[in-house]
PDB file of N, CA and C in Angstrom:
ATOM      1  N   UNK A   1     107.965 116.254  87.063  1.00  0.00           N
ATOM      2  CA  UNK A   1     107.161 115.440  87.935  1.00  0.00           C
ATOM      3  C   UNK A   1     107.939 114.180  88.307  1.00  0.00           C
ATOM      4  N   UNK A   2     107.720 114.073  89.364  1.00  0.00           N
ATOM      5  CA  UNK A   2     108.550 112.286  89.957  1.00  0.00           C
ATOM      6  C   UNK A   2     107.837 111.204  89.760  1.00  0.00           C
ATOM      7  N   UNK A   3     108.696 110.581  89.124  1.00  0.00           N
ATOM      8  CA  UNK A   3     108.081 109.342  89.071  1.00  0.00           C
ATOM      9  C   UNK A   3     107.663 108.415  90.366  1.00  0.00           C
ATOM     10  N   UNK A   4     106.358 108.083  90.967  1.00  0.00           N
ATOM     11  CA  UNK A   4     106.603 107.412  91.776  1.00  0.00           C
ATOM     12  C   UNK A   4     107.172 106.320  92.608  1.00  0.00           C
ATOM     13  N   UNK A   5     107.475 105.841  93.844  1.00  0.00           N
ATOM     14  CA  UNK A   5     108.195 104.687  94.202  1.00  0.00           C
ATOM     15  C   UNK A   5     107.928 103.408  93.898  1.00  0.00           C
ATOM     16  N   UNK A   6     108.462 102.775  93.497  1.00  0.00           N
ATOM     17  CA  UNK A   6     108.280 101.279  93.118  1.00  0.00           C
ATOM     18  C   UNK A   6     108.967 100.143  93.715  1.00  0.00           C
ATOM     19  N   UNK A   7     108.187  99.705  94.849  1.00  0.00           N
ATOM     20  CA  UNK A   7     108.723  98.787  95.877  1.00  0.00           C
ATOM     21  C   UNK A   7     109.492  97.907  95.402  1.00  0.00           C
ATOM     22  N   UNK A   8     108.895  97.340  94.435  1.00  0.00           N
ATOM     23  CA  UNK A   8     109.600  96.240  93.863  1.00  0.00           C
ATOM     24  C   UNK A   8     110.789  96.124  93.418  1.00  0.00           C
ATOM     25  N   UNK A   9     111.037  97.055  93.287  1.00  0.00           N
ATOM     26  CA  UNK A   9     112.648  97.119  92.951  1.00  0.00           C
ATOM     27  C   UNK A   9     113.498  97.305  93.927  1.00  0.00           C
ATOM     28  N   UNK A  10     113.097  98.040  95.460  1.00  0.00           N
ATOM     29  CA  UNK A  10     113.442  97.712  96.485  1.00  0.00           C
ATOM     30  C   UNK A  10     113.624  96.320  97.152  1.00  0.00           C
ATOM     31  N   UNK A  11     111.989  95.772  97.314  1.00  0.00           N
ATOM     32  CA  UNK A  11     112.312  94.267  97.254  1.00  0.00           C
ATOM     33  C   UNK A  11     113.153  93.655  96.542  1.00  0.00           C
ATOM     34  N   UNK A  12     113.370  93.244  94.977  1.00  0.00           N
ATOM     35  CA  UNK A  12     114.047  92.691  94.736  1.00  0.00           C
ATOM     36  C   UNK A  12     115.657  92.783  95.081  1.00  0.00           C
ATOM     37  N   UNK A  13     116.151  93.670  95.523  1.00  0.00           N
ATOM     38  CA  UNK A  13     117.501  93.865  95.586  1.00  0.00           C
ATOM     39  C   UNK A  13     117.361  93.523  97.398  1.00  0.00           C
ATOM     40  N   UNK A  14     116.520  93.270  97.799  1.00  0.00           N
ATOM     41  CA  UNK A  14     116.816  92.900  99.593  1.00  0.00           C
ATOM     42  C   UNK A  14     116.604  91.501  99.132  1.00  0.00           C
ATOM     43  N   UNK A  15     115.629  91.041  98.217  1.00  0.00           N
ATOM     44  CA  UNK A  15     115.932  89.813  98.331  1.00  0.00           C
ATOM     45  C   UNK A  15     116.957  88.745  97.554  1.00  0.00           C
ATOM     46  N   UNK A  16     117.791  89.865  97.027  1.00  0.00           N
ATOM     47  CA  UNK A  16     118.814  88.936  96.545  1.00  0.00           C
ATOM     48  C   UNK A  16     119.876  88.728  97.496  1.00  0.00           C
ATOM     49  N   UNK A  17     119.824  90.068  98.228  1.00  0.00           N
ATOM     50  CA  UNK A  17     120.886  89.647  99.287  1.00  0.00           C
ATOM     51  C   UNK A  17     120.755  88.845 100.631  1.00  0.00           C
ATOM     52  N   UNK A  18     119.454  88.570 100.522  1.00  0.00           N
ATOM     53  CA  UNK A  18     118.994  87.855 101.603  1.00  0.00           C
ATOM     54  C   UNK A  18     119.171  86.355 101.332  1.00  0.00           C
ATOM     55  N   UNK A  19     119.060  86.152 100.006  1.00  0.00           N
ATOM     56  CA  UNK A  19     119.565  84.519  99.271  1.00  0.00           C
ATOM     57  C   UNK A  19     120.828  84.495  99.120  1.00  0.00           C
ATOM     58  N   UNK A  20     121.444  85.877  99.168  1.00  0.00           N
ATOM     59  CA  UNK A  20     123.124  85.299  99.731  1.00  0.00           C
ATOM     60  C   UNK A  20     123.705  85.638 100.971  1.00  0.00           C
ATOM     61  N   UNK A  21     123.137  85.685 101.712  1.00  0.00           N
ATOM     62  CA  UNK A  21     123.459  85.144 103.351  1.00  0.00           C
ATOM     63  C   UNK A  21     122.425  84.211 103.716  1.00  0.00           C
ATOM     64  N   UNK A  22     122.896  82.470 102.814  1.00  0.00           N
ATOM     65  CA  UNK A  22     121.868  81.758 103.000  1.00  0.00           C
ATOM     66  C   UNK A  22     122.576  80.514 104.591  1.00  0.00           C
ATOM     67  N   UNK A  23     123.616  80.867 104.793  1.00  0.00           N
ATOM     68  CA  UNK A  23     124.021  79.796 106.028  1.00  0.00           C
ATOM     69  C   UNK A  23     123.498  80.830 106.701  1.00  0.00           C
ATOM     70  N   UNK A  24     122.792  80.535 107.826  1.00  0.00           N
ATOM     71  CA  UNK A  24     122.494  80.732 108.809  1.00  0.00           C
ATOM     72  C   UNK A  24     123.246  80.679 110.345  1.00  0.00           C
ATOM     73  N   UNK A  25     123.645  81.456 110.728  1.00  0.00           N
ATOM     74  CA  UNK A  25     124.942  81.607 111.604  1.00  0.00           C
ATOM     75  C   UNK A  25     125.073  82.849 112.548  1.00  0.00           C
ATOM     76  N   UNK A  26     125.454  83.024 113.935  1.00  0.00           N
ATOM     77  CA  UNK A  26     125.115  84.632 114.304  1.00  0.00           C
ATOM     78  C   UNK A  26     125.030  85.860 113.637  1.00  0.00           C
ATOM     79  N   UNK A  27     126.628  85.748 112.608  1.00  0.00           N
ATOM     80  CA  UNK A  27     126.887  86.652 111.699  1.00  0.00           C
ATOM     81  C   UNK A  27     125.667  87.338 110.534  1.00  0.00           C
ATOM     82  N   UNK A  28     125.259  85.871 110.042  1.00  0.00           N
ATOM     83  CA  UNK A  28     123.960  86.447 109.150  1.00  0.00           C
ATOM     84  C   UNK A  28     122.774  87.046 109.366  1.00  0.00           C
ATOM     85  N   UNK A  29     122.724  86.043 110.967  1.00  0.00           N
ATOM     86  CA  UNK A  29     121.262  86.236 111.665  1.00  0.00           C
ATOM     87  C   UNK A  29     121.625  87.970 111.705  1.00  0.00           C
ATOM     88  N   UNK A  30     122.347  88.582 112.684  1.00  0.00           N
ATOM     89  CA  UNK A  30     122.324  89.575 112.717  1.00  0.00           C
ATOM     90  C   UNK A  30     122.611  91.043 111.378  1.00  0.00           C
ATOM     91  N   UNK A  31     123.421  90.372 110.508  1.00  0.00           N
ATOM     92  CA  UNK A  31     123.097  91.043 109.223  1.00  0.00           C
ATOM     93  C   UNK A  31     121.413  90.798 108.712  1.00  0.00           C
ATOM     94  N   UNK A  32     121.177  90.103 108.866  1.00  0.00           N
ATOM     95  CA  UNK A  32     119.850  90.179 108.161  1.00  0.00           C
ATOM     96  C   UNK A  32     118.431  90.977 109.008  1.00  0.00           C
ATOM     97  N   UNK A  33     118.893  90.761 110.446  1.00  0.00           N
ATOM     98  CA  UNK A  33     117.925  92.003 111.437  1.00  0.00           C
ATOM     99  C   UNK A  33     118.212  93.618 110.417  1.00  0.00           C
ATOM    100  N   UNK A  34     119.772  93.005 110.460  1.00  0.00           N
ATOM    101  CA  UNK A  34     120.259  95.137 110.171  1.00  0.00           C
ATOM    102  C   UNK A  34     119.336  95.711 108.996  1.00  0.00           C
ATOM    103  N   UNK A  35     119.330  94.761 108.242  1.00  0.00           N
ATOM    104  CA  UNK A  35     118.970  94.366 106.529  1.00  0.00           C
ATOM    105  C   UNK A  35     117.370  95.323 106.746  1.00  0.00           C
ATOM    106  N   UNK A  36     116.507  93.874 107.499  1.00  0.00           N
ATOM    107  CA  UNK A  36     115.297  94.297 107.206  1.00  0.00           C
ATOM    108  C   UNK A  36     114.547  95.551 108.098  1.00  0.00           C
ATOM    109  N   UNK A  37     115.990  95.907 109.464  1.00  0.00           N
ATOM    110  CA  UNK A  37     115.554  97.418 109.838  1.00  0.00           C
ATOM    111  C   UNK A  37     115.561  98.456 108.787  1.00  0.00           C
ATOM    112  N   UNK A  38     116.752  98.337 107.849  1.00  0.00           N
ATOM    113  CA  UNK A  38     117.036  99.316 107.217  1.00  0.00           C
ATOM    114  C   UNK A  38     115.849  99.186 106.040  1.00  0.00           C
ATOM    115  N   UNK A  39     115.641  98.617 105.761  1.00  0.00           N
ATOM    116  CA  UNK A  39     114.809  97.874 104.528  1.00  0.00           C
ATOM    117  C   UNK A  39     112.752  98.731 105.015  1.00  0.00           C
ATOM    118  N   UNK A  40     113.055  98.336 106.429  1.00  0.00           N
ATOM    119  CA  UNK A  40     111.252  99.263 106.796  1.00  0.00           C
ATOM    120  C   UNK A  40     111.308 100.788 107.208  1.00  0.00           C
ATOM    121  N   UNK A  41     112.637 100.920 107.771  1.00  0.00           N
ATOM    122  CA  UNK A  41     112.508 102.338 107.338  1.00  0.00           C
ATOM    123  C   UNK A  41     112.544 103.182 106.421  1.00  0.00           C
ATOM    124  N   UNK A  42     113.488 102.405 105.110  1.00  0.00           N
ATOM    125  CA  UNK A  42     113.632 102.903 103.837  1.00  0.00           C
ATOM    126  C   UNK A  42     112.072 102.653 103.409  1.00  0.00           C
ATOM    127  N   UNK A  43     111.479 101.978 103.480  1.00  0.00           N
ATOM    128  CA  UNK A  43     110.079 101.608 102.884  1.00  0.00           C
ATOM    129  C   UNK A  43     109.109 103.116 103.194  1.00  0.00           C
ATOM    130  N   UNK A  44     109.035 103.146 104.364  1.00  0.00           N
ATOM    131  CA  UNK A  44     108.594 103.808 105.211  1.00  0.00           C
ATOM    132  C   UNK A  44     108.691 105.079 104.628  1.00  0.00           C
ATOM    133  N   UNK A  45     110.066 105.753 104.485  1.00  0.00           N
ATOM    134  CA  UNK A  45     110.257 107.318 104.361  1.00  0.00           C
ATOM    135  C   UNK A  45     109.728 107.456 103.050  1.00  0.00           C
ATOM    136  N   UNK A  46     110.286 106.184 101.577  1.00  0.00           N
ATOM    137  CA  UNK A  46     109.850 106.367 100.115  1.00  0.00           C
ATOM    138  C   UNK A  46     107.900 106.428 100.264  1.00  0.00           C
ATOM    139  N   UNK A  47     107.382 105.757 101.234  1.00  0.00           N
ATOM    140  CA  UNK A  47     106.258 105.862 101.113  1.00  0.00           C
ATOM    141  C   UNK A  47     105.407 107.022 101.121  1.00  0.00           C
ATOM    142  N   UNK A  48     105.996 107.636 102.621  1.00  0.00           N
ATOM    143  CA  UNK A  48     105.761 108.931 102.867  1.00  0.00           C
ATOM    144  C   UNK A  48     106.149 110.386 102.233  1.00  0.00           C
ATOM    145  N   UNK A  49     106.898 109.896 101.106  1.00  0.00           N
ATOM    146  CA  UNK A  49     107.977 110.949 100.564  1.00  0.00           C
ATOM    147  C   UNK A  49     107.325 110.958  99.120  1.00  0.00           C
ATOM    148  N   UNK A  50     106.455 110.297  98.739  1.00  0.00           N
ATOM    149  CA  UNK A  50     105.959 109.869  97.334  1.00  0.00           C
ATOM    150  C   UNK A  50     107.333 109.353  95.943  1.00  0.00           C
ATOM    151  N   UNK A  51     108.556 108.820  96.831  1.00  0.00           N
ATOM    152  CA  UNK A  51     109.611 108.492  95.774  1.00  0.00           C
ATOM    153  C   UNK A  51     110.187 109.611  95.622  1.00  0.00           C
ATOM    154  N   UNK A  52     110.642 110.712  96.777  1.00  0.00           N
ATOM    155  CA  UNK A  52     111.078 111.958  96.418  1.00  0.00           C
ATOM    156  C   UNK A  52     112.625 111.259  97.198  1.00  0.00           C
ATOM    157  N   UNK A  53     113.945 111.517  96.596  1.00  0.00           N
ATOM    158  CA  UNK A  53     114.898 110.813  97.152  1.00  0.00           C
ATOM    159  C   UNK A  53     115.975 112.646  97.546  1.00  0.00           C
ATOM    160  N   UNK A  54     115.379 112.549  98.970  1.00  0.00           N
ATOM    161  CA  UNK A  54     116.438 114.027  99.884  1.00  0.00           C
ATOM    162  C   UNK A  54     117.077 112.756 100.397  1.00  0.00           C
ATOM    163  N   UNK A  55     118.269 114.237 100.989  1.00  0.00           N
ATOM    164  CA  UNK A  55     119.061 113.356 101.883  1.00  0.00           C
ATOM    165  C   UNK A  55     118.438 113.066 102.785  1.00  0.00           C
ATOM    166  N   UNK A  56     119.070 111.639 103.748  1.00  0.00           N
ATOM    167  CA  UNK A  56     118.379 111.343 105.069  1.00  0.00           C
ATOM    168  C   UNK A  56     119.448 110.487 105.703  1.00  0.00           C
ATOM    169  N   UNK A  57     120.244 111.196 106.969  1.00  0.00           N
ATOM    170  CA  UNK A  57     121.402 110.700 107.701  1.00  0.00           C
ATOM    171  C   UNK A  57     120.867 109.951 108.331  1.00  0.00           C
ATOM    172  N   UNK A  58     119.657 109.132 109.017  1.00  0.00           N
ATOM    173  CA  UNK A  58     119.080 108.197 109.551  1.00  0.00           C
ATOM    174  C   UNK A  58     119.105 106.764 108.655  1.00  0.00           C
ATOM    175  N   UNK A  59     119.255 107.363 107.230  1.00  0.00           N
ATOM    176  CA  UNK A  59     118.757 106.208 106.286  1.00  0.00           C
ATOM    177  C   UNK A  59     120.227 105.705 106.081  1.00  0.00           C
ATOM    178  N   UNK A  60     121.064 106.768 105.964  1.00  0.00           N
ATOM    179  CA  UNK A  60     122.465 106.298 105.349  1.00  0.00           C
ATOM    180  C   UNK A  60     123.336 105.432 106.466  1.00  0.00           C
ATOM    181  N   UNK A  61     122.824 105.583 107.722  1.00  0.00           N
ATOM    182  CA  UNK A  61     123.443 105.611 109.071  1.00  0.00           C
ATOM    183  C   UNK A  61     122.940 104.140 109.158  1.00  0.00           C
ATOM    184  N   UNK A  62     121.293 103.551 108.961  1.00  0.00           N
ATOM    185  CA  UNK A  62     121.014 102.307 108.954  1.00  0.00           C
ATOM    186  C   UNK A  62     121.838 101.158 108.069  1.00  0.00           C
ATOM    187  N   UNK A  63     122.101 101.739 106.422  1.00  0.00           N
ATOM    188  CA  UNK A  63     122.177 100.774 105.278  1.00  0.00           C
ATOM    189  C   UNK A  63     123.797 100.797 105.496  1.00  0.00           C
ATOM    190  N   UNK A  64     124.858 101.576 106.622  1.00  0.00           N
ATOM    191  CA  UNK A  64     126.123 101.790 106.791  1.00  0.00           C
ATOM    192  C   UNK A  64     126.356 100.492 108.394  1.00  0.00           C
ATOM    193  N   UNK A  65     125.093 100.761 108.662  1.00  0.00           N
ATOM    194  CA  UNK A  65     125.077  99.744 110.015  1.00  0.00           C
ATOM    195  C   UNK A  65     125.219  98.226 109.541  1.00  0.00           C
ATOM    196  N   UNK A  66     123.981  98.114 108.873  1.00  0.00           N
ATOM    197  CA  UNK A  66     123.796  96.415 107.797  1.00  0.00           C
ATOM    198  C   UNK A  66     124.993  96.090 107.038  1.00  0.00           C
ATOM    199  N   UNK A  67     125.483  97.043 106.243  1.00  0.00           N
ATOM    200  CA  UNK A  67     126.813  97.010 105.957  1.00  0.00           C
ATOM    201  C   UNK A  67     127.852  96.204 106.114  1.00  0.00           C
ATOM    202  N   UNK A  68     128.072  97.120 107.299  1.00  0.00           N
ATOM    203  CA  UNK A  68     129.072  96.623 108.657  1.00  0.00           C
ATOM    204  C   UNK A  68     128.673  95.023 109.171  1.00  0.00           C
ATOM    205  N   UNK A  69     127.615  94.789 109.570  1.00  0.00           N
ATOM    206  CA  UNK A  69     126.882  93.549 110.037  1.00  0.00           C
ATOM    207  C   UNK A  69     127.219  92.405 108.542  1.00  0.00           C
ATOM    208  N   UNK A  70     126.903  92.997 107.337  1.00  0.00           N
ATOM    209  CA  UNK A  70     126.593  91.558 106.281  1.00  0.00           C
ATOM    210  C   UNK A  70     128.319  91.837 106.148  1.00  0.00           C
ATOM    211  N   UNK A  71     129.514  92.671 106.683  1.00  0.00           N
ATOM    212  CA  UNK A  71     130.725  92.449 105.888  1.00  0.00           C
ATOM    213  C   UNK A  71     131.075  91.198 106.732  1.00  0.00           C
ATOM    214  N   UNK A  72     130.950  90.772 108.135  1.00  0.00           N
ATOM    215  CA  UNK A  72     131.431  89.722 108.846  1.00  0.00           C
ATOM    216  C   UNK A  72     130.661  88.241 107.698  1.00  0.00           C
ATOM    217  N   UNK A  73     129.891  88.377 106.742  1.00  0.00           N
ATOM    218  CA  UNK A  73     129.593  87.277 106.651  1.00  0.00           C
ATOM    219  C   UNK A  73     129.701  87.005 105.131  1.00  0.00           C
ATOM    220  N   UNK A  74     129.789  88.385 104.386  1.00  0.00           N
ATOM    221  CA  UNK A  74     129.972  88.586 102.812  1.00  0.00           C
ATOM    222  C   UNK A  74     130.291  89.748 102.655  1.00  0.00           C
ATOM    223  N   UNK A  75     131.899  89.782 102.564  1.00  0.00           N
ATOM    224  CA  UNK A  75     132.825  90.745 102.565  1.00  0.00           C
ATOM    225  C   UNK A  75     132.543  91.514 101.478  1.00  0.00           C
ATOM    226  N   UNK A  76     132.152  91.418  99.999  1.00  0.00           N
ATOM    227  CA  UNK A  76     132.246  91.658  98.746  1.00  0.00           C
ATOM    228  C   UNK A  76     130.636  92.385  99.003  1.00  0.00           C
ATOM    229  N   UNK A  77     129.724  92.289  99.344  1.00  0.00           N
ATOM    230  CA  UNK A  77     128.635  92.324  99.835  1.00  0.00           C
ATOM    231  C   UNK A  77     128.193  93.674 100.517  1.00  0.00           C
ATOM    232  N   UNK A  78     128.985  93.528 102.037  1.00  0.00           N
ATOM    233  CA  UNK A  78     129.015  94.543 102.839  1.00  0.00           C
ATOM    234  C   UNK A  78     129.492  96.003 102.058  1.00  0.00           C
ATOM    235  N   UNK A  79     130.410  95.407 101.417  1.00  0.00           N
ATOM    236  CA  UNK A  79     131.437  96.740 100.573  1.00  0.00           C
ATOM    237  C   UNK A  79     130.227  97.501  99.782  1.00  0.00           C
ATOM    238  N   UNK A  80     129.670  96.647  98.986  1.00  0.00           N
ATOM    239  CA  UNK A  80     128.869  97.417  97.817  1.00  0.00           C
ATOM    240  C   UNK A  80     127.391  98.029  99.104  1.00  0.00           C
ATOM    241  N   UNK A  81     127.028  97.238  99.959  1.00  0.00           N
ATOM    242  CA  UNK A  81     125.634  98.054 100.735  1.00  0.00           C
ATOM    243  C   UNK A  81     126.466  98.838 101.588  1.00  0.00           C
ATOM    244  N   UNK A  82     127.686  99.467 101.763  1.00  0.00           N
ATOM    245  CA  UNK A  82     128.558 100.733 102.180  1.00  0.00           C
ATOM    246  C   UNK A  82     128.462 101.992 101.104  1.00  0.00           C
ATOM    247  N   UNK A  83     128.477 101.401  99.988  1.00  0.00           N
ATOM    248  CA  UNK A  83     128.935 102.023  98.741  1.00  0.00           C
ATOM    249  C   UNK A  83     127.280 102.755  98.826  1.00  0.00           C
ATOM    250  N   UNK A  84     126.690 101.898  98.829  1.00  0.00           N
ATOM    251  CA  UNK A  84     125.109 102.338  98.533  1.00  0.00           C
ATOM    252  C   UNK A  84     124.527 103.279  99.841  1.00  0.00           C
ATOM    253  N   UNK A  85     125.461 102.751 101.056  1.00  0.00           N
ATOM    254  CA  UNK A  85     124.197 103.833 102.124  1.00  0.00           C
ATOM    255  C   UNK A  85     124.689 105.486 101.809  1.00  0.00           C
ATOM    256  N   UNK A  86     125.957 105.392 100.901  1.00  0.00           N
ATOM    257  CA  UNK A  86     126.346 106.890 100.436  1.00  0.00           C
ATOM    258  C   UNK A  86     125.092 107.844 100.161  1.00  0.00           C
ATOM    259  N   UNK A  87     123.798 106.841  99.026  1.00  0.00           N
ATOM    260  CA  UNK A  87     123.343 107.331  98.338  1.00  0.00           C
ATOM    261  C   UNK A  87     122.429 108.347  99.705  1.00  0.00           C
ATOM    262  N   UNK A  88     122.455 107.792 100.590  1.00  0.00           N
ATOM    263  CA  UNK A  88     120.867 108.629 100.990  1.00  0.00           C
ATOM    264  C   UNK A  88     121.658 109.791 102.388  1.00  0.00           C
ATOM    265  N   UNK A  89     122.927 109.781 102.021  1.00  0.00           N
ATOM    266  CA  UNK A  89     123.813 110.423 102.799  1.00  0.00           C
ATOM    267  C   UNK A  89     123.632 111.940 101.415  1.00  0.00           C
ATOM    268  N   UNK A  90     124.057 111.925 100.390  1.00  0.00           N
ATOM    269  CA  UNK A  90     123.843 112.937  99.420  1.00  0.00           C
ATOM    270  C   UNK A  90     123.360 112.262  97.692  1.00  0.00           C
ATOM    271  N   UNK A  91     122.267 112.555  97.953  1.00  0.00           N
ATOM    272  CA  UNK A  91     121.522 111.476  96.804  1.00  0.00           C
ATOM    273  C   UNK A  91     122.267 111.954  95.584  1.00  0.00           C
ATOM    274  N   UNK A  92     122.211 113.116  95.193  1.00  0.00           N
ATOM    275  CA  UNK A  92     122.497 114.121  94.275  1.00  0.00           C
ATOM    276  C   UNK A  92     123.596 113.667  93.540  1.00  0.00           C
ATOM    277  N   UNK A  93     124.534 114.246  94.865  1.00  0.00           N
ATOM    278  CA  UNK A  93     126.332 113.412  94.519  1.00  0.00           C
ATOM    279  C   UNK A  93     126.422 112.225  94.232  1.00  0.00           C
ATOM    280  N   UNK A  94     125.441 111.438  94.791  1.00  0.00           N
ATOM    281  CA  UNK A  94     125.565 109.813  94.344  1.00  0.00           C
ATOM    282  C   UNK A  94     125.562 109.331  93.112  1.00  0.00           C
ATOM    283  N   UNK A  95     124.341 110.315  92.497  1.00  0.00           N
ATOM    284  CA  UNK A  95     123.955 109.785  90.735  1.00  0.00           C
ATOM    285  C   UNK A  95     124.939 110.241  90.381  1.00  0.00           C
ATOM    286  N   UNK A  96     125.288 111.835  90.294  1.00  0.00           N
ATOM    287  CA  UNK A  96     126.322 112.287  89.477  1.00  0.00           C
ATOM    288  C   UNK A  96     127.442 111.993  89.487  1.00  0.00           C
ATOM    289  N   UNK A  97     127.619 110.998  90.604  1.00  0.00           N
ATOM    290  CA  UNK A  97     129.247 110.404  90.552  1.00  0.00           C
ATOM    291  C   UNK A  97     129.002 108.866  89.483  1.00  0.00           C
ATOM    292  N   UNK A  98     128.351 108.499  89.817  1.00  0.00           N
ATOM    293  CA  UNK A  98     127.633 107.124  88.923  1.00  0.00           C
ATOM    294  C   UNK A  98     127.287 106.990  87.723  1.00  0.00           C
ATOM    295  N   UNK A  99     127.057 108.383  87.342  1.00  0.00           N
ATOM    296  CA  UNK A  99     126.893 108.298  85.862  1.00  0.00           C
ATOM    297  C   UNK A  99     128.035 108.891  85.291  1.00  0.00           C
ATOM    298  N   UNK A 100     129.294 108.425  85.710  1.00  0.00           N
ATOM    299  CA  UNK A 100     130.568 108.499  85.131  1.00  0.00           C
ATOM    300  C   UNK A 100     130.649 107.582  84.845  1.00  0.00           C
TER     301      UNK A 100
END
């Protein structure tokens, strides 16, 4: 049985990165649109999905977009939410590479 989704742990990890793109500047402004698109559609699908984590090239394609957007402003940053839109590109492969 799956455990269900637990926003909060979603939230918390958008809002840490949202307290570090705290200058305000085109660069952020627009990382942080990418952020909270990716952030309501991810909401959105876990909602509808009851916390069931398939692949979804829409999802990986958003958190690869924000990415791209937060690397102009937090290089170290962008890298790791690249690293992460892997996960919803092949969830599967993601854990099992991670729990190495």
């Amino acid at each position: 049985m799956k455990i269900p989704f637990d926003i909060t742990i979603l939230w918390s990890v958008i809002t840490d990165i949202i307290n570090s793109l705290n200058d305000r500047n085109n660069n952020t402004i627009e990382a942080l649109g990418a952020i909270r698109k990716a952030f309501n559609y991810t909401y959105d699908y876990l909602e509808n999905n009851n916390g069931n984590y398939t692949s979804n090239l829409q999802l990986a394609d958003l958190w690869n977009e924000a990415s791209t957007k937060v690397m102009k402003a937090n290089k170290e940053l962008g890298d790791m939410l690249g690293h992460k839109s892997r996960f919803w590109a092949h969830p599967n492969i993601y854990m099992d590479l991670n729990r190495c």
